[in-house]
Each structure stands twice: as C-alpha cells, then as structure tokens.
Protein backbone atom coordinates (compact mmCIF):
# COMPACT_ATOMS: atom_id res chain seq x y z
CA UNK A 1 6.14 -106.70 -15.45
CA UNK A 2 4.90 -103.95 -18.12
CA UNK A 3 2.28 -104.15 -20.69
CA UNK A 4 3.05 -100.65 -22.57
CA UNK A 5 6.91 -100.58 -21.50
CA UNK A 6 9.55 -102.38 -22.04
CA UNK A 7 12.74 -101.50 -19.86
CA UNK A 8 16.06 -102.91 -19.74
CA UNK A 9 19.68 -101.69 -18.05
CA UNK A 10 22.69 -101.79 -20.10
CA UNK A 11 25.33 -101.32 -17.12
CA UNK A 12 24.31 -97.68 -15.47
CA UNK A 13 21.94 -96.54 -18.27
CA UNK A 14 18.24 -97.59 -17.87
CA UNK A 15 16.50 -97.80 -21.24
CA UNK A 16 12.38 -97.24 -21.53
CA UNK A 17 10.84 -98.12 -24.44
CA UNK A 18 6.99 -97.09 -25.09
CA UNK A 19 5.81 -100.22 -26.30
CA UNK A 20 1.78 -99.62 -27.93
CA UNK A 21 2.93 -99.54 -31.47
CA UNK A 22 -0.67 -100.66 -32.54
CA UNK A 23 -1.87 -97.47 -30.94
CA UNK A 24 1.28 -95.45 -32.08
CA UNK A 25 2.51 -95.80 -28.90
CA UNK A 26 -0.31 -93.12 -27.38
CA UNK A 27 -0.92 -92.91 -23.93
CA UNK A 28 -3.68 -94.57 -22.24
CA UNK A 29 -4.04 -94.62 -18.47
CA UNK A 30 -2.43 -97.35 -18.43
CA UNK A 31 1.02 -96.58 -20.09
CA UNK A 32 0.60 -93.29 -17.41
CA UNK A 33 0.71 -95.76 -14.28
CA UNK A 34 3.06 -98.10 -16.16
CA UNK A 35 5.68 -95.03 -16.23
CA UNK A 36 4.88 -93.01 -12.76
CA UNK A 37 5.74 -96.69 -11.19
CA UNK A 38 8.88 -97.01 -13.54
CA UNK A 39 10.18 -93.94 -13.13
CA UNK A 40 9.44 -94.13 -9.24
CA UNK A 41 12.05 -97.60 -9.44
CA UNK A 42 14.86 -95.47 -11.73
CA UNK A 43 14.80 -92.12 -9.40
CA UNK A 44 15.38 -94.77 -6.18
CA UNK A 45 18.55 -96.87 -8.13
CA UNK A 46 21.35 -95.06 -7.11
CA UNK A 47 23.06 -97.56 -10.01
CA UNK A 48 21.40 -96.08 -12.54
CA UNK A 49 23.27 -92.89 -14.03
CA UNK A 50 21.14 -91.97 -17.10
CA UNK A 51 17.97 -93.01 -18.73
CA UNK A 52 17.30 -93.23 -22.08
CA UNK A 53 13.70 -92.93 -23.25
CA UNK A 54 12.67 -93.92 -27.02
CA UNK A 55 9.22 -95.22 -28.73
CA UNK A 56 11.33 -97.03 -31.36
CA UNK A 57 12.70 -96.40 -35.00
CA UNK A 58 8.70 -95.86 -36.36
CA UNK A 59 7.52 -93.28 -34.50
CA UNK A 60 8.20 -91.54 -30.77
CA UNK A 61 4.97 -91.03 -29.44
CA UNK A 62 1.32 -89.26 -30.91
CA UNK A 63 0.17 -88.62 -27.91
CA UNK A 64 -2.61 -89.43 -25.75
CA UNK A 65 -4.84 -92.09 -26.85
CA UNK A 66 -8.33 -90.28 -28.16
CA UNK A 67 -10.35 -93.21 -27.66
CA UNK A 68 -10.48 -92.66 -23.91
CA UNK A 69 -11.34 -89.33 -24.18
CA UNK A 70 -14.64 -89.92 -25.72
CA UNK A 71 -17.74 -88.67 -23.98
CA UNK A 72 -18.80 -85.25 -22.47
CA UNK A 73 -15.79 -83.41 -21.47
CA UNK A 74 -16.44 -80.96 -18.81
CA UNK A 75 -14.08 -78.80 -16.76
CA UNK A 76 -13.86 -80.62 -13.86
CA UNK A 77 -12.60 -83.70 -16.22
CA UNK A 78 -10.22 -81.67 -18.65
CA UNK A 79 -8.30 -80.59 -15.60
CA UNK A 80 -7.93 -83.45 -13.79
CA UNK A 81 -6.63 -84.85 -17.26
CA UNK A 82 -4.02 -82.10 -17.53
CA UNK A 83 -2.71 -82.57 -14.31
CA UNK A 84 -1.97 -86.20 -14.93
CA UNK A 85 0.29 -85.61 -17.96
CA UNK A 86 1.53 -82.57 -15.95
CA UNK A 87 2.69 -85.14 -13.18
CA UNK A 88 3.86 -87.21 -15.21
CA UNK A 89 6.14 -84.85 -17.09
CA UNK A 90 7.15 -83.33 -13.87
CA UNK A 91 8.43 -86.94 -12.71
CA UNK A 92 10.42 -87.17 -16.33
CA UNK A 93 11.81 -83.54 -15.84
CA UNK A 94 12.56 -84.11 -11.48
CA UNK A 95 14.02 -87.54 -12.34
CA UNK A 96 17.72 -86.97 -10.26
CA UNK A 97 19.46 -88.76 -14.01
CA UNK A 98 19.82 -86.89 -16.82
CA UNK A 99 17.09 -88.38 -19.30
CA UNK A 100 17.76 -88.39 -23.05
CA UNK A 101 15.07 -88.74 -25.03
CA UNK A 102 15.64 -90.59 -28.18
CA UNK A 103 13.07 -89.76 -31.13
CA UNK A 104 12.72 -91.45 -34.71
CA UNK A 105 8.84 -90.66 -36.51
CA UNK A 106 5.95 -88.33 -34.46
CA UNK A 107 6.52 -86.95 -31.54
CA UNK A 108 3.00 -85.56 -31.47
CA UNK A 109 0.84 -83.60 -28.60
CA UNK A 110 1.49 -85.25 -25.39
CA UNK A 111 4.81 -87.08 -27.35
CA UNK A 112 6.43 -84.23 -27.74
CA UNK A 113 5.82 -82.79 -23.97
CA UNK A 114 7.12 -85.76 -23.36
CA UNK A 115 10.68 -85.17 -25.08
CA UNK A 116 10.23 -81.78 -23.69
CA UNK A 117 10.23 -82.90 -20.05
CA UNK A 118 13.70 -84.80 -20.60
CA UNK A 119 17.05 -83.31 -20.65
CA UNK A 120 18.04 -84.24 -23.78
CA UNK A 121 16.80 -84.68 -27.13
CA UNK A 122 18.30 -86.87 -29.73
CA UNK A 123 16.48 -87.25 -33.12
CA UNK A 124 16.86 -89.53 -36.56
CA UNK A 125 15.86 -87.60 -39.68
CA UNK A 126 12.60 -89.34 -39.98
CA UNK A 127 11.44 -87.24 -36.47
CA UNK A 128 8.72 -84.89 -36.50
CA UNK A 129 7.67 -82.60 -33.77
CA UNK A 130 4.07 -81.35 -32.95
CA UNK A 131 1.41 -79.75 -30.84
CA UNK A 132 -1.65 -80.21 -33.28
CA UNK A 133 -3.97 -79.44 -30.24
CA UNK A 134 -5.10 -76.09 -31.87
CA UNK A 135 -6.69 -78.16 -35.11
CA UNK A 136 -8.98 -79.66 -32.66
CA UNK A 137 -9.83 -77.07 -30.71
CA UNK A 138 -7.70 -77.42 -27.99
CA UNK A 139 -4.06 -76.35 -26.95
CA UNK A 140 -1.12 -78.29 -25.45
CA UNK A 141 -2.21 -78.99 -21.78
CA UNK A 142 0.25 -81.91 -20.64
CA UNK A 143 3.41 -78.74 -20.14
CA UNK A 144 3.64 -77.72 -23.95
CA UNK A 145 2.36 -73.90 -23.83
CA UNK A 146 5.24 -73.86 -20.74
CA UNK A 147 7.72 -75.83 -21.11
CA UNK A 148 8.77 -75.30 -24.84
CA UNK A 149 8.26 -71.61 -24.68
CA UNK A 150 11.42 -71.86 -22.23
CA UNK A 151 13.31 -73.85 -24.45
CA UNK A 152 13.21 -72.10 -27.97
CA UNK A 153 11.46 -68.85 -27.53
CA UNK A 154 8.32 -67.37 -27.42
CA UNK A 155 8.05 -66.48 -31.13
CA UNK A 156 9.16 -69.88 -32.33
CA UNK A 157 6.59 -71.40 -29.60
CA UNK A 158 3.59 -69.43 -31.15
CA UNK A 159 4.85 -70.46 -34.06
CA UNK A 160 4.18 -73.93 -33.08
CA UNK A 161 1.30 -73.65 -30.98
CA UNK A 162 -0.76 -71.14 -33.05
CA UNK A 163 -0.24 -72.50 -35.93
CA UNK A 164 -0.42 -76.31 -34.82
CA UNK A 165 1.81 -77.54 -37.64
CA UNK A 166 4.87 -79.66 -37.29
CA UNK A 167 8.43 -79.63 -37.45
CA UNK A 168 11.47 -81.59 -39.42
CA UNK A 169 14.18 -82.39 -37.27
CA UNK A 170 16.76 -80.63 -38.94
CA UNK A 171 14.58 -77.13 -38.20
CA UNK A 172 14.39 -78.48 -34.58
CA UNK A 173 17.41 -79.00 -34.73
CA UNK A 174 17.94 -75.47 -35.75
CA UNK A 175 15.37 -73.91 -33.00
CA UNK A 176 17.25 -75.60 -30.23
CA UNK A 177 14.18 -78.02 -29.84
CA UNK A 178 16.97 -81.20 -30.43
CA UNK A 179 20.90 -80.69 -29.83
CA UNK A 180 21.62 -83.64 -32.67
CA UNK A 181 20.34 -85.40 -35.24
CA UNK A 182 21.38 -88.61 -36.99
CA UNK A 183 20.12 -91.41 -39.29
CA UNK A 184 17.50 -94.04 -38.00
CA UNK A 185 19.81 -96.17 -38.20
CA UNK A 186 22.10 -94.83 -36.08
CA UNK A 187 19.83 -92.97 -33.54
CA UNK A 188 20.33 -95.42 -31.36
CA UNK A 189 24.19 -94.97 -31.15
CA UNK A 190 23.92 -91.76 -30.45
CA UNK A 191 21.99 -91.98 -27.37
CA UNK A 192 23.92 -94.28 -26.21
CA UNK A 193 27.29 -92.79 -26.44
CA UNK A 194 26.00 -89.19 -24.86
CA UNK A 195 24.19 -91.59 -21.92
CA UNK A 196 27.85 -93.21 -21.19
CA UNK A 197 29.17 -89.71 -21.02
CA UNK A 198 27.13 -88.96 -18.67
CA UNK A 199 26.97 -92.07 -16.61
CA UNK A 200 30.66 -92.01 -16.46
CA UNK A 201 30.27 -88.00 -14.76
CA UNK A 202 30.25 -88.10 -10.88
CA UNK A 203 26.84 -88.91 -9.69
CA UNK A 204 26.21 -86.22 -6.94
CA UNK A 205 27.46 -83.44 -8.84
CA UNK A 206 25.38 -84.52 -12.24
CA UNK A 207 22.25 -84.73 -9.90
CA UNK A 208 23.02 -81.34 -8.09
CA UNK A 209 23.92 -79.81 -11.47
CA UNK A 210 20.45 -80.72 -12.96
CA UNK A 211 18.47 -79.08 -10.37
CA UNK A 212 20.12 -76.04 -10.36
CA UNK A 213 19.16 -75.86 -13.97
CA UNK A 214 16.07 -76.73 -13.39
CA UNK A 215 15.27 -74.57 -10.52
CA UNK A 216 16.97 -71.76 -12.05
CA UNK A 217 13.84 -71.26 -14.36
CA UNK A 218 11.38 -70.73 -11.05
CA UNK A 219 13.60 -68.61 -9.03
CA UNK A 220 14.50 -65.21 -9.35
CA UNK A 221 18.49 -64.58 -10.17
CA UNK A 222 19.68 -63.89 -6.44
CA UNK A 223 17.16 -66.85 -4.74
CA UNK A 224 19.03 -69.07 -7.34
CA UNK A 225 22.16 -68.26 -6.45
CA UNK A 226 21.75 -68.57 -2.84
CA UNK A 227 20.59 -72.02 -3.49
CA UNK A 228 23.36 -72.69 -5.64
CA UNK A 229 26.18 -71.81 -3.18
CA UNK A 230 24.18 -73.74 -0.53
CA UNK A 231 24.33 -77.21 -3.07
CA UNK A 232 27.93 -76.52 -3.75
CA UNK A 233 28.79 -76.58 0.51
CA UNK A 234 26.48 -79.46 0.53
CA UNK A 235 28.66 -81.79 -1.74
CA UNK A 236 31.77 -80.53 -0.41
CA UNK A 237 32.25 -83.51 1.54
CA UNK A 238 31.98 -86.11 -1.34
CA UNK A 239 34.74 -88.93 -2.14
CA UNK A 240 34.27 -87.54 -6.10
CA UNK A 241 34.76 -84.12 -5.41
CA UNK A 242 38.19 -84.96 -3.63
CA UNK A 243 39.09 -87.94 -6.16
CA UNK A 244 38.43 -85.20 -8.78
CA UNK A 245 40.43 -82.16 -7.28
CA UNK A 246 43.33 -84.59 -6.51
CA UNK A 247 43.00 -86.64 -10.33
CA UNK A 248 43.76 -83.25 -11.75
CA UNK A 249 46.27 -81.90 -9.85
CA UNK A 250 48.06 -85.31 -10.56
CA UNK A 251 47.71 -85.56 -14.03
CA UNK A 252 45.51 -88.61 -14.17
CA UNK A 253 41.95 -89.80 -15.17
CA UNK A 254 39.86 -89.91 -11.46
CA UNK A 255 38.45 -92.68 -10.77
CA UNK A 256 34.71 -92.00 -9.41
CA UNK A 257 32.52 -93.85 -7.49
CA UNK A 258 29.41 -92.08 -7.92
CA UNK A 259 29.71 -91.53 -3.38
C-alpha cells in the first residue's frame, strides 16, 4: 500500500515507519503524499489512541531529499516547497492522537521538524538533532525557526539555527528538545510503554487536552481560556467523564471506553 512507509497497529497504537533507508530515509514527494494520505486514515480511526512515528534504529530522518531540489530555485518555487513540509508538519502536530516520535541516528533539517511537530520525543543515545540549513545557505523552512523556538527557547534556538551544528541526545535531552532517552536497543520499549499510557487515557479528554495545548501557543491568555471552559462544557456529557468521576469516588480502576 506504501512505498516509503511501512505502518502497522499493535492494538490502539498505530506505528509509522519511514522506510527510504537507501536515501536515509529523506523525503521525496513521494514519502510527503505517502504520509498526508496516512495520516489522513489515523486522524479518521477513532481505534487508534496514539501513534508512534520512528525511521528505525540507523538513523530518524536527514531530511528532504536534495536530489529533487536540483535546478534554478526561484521564489515562487522555494515557497511553495515550504508550505508543503509546513502542511505536512501541521497534519503531524493537528493529528487528534498524541504522536511520539521515536528517534535513534540523524534527525536532520526537515527530520528534526518532523520530531518537532509530534508530541513527544523519545531518543536512543545514538540520536542527533539538526538544522544544518545555515551551512548551505539556507535556514529551516519546513516549521524549524517556529516551532523549536517554542519548545526550548530562543537562545538555545539561535544556538541551533545560527550556528547550524548538531546536538547529542543527552544535551537535548537537557534543553527540553527530548523528555527521555534510552539505549538503541531499548528505544523501542520505551515508546511503546508511554504510547499504552496514553492509549489507555480516555479518548475525548486526551484529544481535547492536546488542542488546548496546542492552541494555547496562538491565542492570547484570556481567548485561551474562554476556549478552554467552552471544551470542558463540551465533554461534559461523555460516558468517560462519568465512568471516571464515579471510578474514583468508588475506589476502583474506571473502565473507559474511549465514548
């Protein structure tokens, strides 16, 4: 069904793998429309409660692929290329399940906007993280200059950016880039256990939860908590939200059904 993807469900987690390891799993156009289309599918599956997205133990991601980016570039061109990595972060980032994003070897340029756009980050002690662009005359253009000034700073950000040199995991760890990092080995495990945390969370407060977060950084304070005590009426009525209230006031471990 995918060329540059391979996908599989283990019970309510949805697992993406990039799958060009001869191109070090780069983007091409294809991989894009591969992905919008996939991550179209997981947003509609009201099964699926978390997503985890990994390039392998080798390496994350370096990118976007060079080779179709030879030729005259002109500004009409370079935007319209920004835009689709912008989209197709956006999708990553709007996806209703959390998204963990597992990383083991480069997550380079477009790679790492990409682990920027999920929820969580998860790395092995062989990761590296990277927004080269300056080196070739360029800057990050797929979310980068945005998204991960939000995350760990502006000075740690121009650190990055300026500077275009990479990071170990254990200092992106430190930064706040990654919340964990384990061995390649066991990268894997670790994913998995935080995505069956999460699956196991009710579904309509998780979703509701993660755009509140998410809108929170494009609101001012008082718009976002308007919208906040709106979402929190709006699920009100849910089977979880009572199963919850009355699990704890009887002791017991709730039983949810995601409704």
């Amino acid at each position: 069904m995918y060329q540059t993807l391979q996908y599989r469900e283990d019970g309510a987690v949805a697992i993406i793998l990039l799958n060009r390891p001869q191109k070090k799993n780069s983007f091409n156009a294809q991989m894009r429309q591969e992905m919008e289309r996939l991550l179209r599918e997981v947003a509609e599956n009201s099964s699926i409660r978390a997503v985890i997205l990994t390039g392998g133990e080798e390496i994350f991601c370096a990118g976007a692929d060079i080779s179709e980016m030879t030729g005259t570039a002109n500004a009409e061109s370079s935007y319209k290329h920004a835009r689709e990595f912008q989209i197709l972060f956006d999708q990553v980032e709007s996806l209703p399940q959390p998204v963990i994003a597992a990383v083991s070897g480069w997550a380079l340029g477009g790679g790492c906007e990409l682990a920027l756009a999920c929820d969580f980050r998860v790395a092995s002690d062989s990761a590296r993280f990277g927004l080269p662009e300056i080196k070739i005359g360029a800057f990050p253009g797929g979310g980068g200059t945005q998204r991960l000034s939000r995350l760990i700073g502006v000075a740690k950000a121009k650190e990055m950016i300026l500077t275009g040199d990479p990071i170990s995991a254990q200092e992106a760890l430190g930064a706040g880039l990654v919340m964990k990092v384990a061995s390649k080995a066991k990268l894997m495990d670790e994913a998995n256990e935080l995505a069956a945390k999460l699956a196991a969370l009710p579904r309509i407060a998780l979703q509701a939860s993660k755009m509140l977060i998410n809108r929170s950084q494009e609101v001012d304070l008082a718009s976002g908590l308007e919208l906040e005590a709106r979402t929190f009426g709006a699920i009100a009525h849910t089977h979880d939200l009572a199963e919850g209230t009355k699990a704890f006031l009887e002791k017991r471990k709730p039983n949810f059904t995601g409704d």
